[in-house]
C-alpha atoms as a PDB file:
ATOM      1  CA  UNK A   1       5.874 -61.385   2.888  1.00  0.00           C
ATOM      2  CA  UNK A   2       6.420 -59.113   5.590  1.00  0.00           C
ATOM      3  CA  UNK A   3       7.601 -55.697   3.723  1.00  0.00           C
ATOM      4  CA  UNK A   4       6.127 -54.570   0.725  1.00  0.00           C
ATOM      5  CA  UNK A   5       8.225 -52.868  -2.000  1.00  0.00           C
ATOM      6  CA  UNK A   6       5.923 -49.986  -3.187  1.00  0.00           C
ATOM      7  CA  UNK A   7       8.601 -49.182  -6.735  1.00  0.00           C
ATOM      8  CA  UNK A   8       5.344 -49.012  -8.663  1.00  0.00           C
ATOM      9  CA  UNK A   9       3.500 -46.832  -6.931  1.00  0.00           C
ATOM     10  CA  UNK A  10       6.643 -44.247  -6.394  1.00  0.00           C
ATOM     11  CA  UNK A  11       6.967 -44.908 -10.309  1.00  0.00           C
ATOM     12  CA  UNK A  12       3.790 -43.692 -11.047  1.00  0.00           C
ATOM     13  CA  UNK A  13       3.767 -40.691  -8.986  1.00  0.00           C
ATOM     14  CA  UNK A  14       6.815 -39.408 -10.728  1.00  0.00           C
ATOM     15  CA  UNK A  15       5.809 -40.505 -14.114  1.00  0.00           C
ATOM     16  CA  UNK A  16       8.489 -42.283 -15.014  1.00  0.00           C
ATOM     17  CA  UNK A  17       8.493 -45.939 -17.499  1.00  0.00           C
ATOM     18  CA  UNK A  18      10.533 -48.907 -16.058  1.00  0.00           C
ATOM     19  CA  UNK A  19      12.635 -48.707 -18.864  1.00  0.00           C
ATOM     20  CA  UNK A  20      14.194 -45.235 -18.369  1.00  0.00           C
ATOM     21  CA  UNK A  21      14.147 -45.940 -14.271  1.00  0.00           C
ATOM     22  CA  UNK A  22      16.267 -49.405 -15.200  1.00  0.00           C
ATOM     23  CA  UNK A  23      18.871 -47.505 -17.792  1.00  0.00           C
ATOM     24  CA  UNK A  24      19.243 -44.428 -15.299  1.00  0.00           C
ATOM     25  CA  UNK A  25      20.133 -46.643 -12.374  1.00  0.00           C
ATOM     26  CA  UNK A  26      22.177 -49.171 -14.274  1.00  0.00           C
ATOM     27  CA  UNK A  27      19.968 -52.149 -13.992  1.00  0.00           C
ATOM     28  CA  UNK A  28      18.011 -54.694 -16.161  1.00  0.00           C
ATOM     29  CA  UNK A  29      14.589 -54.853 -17.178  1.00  0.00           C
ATOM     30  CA  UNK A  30      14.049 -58.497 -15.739  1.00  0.00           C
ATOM     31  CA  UNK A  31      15.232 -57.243 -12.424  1.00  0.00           C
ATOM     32  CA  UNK A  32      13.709 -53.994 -11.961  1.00  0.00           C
ATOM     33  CA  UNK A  33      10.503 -56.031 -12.888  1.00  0.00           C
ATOM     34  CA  UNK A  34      11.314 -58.463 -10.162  1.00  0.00           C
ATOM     35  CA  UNK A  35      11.388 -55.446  -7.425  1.00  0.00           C
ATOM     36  CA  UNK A  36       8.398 -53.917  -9.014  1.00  0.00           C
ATOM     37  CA  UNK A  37       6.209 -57.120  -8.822  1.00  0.00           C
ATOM     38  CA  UNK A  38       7.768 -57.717  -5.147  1.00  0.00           C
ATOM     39  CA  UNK A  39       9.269 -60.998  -6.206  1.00  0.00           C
ATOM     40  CA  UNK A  40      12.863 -60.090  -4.972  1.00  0.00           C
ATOM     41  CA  UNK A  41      13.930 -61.607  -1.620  1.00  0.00           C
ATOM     42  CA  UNK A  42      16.875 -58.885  -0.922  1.00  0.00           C
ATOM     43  CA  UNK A  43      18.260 -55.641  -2.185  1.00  0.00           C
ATOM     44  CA  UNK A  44      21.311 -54.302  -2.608  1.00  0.00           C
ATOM     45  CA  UNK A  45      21.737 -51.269  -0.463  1.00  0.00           C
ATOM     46  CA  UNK A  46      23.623 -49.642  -3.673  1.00  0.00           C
ATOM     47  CA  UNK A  47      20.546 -50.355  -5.796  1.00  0.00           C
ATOM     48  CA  UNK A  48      18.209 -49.113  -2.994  1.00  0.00           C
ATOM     49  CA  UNK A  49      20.517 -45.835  -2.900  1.00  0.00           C
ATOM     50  CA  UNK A  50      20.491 -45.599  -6.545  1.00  0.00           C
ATOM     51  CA  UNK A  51      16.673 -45.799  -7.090  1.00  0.00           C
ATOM     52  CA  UNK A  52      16.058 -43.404  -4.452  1.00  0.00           C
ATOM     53  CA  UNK A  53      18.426 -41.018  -6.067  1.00  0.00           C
ATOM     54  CA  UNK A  54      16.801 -41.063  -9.332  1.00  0.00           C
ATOM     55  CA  UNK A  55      13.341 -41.072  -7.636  1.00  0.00           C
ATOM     56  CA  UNK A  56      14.074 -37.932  -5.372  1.00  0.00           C
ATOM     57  CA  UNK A  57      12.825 -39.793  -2.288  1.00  0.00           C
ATOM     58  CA  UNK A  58      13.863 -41.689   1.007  1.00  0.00           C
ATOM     59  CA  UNK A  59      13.343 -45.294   1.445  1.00  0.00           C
ATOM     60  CA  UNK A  60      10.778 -45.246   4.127  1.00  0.00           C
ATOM     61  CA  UNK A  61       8.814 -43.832   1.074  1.00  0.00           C
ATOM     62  CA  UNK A  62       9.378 -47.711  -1.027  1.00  0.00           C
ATOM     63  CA  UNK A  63       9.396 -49.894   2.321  1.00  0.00           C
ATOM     64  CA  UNK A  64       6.245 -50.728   4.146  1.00  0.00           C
ATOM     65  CA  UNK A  65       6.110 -53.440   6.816  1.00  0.00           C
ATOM     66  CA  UNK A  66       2.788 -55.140   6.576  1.00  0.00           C
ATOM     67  CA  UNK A  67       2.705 -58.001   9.442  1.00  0.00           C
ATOM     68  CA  UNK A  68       1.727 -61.795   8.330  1.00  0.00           C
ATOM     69  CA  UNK A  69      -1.163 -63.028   9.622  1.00  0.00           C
ATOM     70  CA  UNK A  70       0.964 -65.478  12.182  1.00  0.00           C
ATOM     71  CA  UNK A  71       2.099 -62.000  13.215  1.00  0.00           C
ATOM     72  CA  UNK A  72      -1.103 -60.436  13.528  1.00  0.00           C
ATOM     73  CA  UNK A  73      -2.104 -63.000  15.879  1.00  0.00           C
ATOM     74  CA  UNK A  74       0.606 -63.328  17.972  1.00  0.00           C
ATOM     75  CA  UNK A  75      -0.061 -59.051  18.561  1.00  0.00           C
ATOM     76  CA  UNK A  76      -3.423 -59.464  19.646  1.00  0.00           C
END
């Protein structure tokens, strides 16, 4: 996978449980565990907007692009 989804690090750095991040933003458990462990294929832009509200940060700050190695070679 191409971009990363870095929820747990973000998490961490404002010391907050997935539990309390899930019930502020109106989602479940099971699917805040699915962004955390990257296993999610899309987000909504609502629930994007929602974490990054609660979170006090931007979305460049959860996104990182991290090129496949096909990609890598094609670049070089």
């Amino acid at each position: 996978m191409a971009i990363i989804f870095r929820l747990d690090r973000m998490m961490a750095d404002r010391k907050i449980s997935s539990g309390e991040l899930a019930s502020r933003i109106d989602l479940t458990n099971a699917n805040l565990s699915i962004l955390k462990t990257g296993k999610a294929r899309a987000i909504r832009m609502s629930t994007l907007e929602a974490i990054c509200r609660e979170l006090h940060c931007q979305p460049g700050d959860l996104l990182e692009y991290v090129p496949d190695d096909n990609e890598k070679d094609v670049l070089q």
